[in-house]
N, C-alpha and C. Protein backbone atom coordinates (compact mmCIF):
# COMPACT_ATOMS: atom_id res chain seq x y z
N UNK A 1 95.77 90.95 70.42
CA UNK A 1 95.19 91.03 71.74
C UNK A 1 93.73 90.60 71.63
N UNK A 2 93.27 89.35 72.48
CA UNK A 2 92.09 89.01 72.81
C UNK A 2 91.21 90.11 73.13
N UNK A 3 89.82 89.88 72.81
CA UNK A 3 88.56 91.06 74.00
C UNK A 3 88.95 90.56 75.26
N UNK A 4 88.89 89.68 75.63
CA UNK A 4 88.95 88.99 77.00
C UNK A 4 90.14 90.10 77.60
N UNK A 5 91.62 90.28 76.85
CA UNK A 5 92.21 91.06 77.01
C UNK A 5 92.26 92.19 77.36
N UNK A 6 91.70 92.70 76.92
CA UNK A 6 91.08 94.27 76.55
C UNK A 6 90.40 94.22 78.10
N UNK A 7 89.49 93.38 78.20
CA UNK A 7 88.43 94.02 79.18
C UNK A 7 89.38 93.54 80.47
N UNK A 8 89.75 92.72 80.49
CA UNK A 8 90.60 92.71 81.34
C UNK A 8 91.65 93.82 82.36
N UNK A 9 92.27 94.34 81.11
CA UNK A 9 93.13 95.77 80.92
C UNK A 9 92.31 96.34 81.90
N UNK A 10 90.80 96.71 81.13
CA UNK A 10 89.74 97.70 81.28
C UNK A 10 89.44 97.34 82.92
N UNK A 11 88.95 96.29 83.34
CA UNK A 11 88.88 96.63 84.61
C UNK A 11 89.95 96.84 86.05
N UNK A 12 91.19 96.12 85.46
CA UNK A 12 92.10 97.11 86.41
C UNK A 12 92.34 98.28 85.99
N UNK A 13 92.37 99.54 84.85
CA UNK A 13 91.83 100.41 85.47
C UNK A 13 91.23 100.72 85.59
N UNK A 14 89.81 100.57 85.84
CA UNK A 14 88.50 100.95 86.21
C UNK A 14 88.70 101.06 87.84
N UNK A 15 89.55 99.63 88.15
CA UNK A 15 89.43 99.11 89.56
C UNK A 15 90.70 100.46 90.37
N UNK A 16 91.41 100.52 89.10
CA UNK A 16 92.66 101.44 89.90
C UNK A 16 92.57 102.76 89.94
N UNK A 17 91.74 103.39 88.92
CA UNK A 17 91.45 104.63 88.65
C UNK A 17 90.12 105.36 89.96
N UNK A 18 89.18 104.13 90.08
CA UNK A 18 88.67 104.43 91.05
C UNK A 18 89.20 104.51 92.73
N UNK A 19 90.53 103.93 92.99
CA UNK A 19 91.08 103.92 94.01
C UNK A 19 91.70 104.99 94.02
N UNK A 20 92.09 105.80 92.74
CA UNK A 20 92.90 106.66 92.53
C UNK A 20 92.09 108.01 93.07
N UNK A 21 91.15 108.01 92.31
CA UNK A 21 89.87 109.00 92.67
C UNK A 21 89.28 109.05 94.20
N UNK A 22 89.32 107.95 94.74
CA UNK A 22 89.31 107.75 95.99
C UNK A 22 90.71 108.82 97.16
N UNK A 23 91.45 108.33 97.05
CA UNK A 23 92.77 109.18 97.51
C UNK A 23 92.41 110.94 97.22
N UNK A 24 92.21 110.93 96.15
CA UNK A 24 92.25 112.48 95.65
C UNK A 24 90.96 112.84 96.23
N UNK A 25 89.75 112.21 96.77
CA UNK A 25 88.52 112.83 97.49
C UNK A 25 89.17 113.19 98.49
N UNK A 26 89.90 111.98 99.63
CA UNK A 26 89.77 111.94 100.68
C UNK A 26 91.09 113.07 101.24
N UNK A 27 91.92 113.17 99.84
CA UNK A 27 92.79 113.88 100.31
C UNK A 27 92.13 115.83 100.58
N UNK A 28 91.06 115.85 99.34
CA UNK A 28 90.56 117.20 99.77
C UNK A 28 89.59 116.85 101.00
N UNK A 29 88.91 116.20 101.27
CA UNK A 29 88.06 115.91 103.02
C UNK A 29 89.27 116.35 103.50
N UNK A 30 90.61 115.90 103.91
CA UNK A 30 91.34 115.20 104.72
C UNK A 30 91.63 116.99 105.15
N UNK A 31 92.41 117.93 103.51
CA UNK A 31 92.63 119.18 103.39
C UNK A 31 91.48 120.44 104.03
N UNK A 32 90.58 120.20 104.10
CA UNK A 32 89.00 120.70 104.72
C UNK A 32 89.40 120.54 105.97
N UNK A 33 89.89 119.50 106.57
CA UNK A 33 89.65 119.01 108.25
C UNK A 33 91.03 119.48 108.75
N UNK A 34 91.49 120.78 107.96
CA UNK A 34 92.80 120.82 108.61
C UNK A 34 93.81 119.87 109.02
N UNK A 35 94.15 118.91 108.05
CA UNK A 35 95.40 117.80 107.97
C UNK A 35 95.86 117.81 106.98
N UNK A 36 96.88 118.88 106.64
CA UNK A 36 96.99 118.93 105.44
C UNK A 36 98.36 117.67 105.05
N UNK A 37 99.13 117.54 106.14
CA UNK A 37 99.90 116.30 106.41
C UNK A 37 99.32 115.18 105.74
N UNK A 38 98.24 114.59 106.33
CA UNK A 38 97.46 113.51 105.79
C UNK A 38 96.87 113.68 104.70
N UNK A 39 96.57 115.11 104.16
CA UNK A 39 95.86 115.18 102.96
C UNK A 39 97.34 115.21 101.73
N UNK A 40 98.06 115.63 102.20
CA UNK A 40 99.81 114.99 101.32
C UNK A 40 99.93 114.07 100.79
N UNK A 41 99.91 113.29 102.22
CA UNK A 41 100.04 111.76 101.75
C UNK A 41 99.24 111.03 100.71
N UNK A 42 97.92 111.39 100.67
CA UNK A 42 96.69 110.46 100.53
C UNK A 42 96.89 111.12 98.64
N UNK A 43 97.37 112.20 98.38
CA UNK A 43 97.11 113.09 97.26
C UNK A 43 98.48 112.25 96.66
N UNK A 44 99.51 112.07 96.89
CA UNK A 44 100.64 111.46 96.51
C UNK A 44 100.16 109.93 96.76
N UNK A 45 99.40 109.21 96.97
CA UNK A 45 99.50 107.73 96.74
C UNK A 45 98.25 107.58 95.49
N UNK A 46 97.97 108.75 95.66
CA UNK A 46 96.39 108.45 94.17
C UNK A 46 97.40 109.35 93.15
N UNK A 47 98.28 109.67 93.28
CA UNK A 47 99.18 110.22 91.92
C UNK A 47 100.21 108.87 91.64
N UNK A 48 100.35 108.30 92.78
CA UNK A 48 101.44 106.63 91.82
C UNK A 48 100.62 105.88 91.46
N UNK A 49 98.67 105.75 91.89
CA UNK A 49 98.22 104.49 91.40
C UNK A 49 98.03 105.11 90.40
N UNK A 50 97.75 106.25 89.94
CA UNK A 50 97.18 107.09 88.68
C UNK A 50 98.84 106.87 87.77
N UNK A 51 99.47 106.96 88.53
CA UNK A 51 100.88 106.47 87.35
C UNK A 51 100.93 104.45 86.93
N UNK A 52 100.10 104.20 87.85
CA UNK A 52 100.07 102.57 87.41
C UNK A 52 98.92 102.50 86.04
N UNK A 53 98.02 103.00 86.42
CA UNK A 53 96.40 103.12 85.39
C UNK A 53 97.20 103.40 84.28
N UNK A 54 98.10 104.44 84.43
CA UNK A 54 98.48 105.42 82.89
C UNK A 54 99.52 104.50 82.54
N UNK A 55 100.20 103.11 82.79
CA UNK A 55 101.23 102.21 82.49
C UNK A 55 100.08 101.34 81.69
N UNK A 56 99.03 100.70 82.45
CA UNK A 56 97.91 99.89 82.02
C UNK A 56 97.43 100.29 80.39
N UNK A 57 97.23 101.66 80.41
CA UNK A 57 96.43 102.13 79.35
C UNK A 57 98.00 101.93 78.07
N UNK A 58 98.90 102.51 78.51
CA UNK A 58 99.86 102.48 77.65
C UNK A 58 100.09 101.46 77.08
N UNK A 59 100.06 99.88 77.99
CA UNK A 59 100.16 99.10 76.98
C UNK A 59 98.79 98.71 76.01
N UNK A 60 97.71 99.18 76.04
CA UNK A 60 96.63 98.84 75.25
C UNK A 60 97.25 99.94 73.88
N UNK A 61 97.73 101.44 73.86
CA UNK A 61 97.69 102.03 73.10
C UNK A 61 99.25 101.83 72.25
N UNK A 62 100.26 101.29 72.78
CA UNK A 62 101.91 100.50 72.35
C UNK A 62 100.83 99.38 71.29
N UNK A 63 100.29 98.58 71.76
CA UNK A 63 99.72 97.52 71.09
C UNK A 63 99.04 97.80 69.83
N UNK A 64 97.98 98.82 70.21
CA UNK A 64 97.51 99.35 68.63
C UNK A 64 98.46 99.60 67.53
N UNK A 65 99.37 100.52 68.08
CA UNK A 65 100.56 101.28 67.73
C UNK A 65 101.34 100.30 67.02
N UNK A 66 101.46 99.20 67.15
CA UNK A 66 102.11 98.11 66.64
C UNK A 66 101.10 97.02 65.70
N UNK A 67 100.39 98.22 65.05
CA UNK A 67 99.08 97.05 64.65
C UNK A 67 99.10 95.99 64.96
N UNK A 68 98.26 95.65 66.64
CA UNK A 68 98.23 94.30 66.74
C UNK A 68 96.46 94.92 66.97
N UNK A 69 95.50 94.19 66.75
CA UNK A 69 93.97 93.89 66.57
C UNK A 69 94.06 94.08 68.42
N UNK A 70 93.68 95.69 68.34
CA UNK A 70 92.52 95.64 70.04
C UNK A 70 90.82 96.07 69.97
N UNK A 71 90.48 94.51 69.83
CA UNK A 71 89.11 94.60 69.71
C UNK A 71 88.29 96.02 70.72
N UNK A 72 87.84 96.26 70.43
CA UNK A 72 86.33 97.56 70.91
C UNK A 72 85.58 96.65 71.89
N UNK A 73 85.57 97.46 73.07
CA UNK A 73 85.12 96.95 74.37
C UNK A 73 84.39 98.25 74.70
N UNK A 74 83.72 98.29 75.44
CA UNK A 74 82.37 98.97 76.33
C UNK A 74 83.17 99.33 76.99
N UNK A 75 83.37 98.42 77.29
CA UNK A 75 84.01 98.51 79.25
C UNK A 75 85.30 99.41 79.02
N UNK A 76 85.90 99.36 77.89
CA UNK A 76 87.10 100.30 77.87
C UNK A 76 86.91 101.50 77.65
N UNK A 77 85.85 101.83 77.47
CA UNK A 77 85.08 102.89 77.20
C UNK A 77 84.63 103.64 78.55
N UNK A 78 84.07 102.93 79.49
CA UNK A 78 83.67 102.61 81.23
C UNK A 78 85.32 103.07 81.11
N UNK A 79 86.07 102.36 81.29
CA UNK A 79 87.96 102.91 81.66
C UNK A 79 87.89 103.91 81.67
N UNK A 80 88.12 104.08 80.34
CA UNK A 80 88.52 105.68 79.46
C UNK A 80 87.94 106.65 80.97
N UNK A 81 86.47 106.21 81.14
CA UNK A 81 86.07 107.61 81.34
C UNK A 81 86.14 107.63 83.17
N UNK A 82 86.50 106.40 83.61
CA UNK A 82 87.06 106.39 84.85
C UNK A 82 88.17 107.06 85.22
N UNK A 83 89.16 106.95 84.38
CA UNK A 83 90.60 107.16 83.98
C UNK A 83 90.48 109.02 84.21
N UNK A 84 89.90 109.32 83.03
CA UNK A 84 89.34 110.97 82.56
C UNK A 84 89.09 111.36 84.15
N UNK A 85 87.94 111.08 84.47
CA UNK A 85 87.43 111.22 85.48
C UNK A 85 88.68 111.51 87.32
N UNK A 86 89.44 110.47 87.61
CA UNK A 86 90.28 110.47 88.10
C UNK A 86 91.50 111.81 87.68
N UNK A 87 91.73 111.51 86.52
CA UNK A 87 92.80 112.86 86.08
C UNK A 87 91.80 114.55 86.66
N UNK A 88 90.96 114.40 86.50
CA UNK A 88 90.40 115.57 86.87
C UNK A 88 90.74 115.55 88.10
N UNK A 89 90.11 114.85 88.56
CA UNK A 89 90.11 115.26 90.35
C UNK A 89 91.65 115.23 90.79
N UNK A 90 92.77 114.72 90.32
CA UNK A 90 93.71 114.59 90.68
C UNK A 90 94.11 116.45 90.38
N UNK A 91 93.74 116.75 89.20
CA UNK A 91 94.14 118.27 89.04
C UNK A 91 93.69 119.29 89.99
N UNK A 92 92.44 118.96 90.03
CA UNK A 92 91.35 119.38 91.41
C UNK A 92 92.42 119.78 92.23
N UNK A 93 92.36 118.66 92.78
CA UNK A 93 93.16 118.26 94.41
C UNK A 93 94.33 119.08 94.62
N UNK A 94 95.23 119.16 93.57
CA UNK A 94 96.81 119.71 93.48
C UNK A 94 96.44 121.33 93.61
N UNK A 95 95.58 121.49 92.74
CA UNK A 95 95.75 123.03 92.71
C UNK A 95 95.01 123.62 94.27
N UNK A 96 93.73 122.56 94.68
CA UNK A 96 93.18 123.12 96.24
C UNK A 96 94.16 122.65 97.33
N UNK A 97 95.49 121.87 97.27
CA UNK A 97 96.33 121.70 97.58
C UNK A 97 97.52 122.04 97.62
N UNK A 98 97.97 123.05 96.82
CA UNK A 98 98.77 123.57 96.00
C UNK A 98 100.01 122.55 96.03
N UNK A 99 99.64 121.34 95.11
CA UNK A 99 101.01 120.37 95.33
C UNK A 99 101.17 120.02 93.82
């Protein structure tokens, strides 16, 4: 696997993890404003992109796993902690949601 690769990886999920994190805010706003309907929805579509991110990452860590060379990127590092970041709030959300 190329760096080019890697960072690549790295910014869809950066790009997806933050959409993910997005959903899981708006779903607790949404839960606050008494919609808990809409705050459902919004909490269940940042739990499938958060299942796309966690497909993304899998193939970077299948690849290691298969000693193939995944160069050290920054930016995957930036991921990682987008990624981290998102899983929290997604836990957040469920439990002030109870879903």
């Amino acid at each position: 696997m190329t760096k080019e690769e890697v960072q690549l990886l790295a910014f869809k999920i950066i790009a997806n993890a933050g959409e993910a994190l997005d959903c899981f805010y708006n779903a607790v706003l949404l839960y606050k404003g008494s919609n808990e309907d809409e705050a459902l929805k919004k909490l269940n579509r940042g739990k499938e992109i958060l299942n796309e991110v966690h497909n993304l990452q899998t193939e970077l860590i299948q690849a290691e796993a298969n000693n193939e060379e995944v160069p050290y990127s920054l930016i995957m590092t930036h991921a990682q902690d987008h990624l981290n970041s998102a899983i929290n709030w997604e836990r957040m959300a469920s439990l002030l949601l109870k879903n």
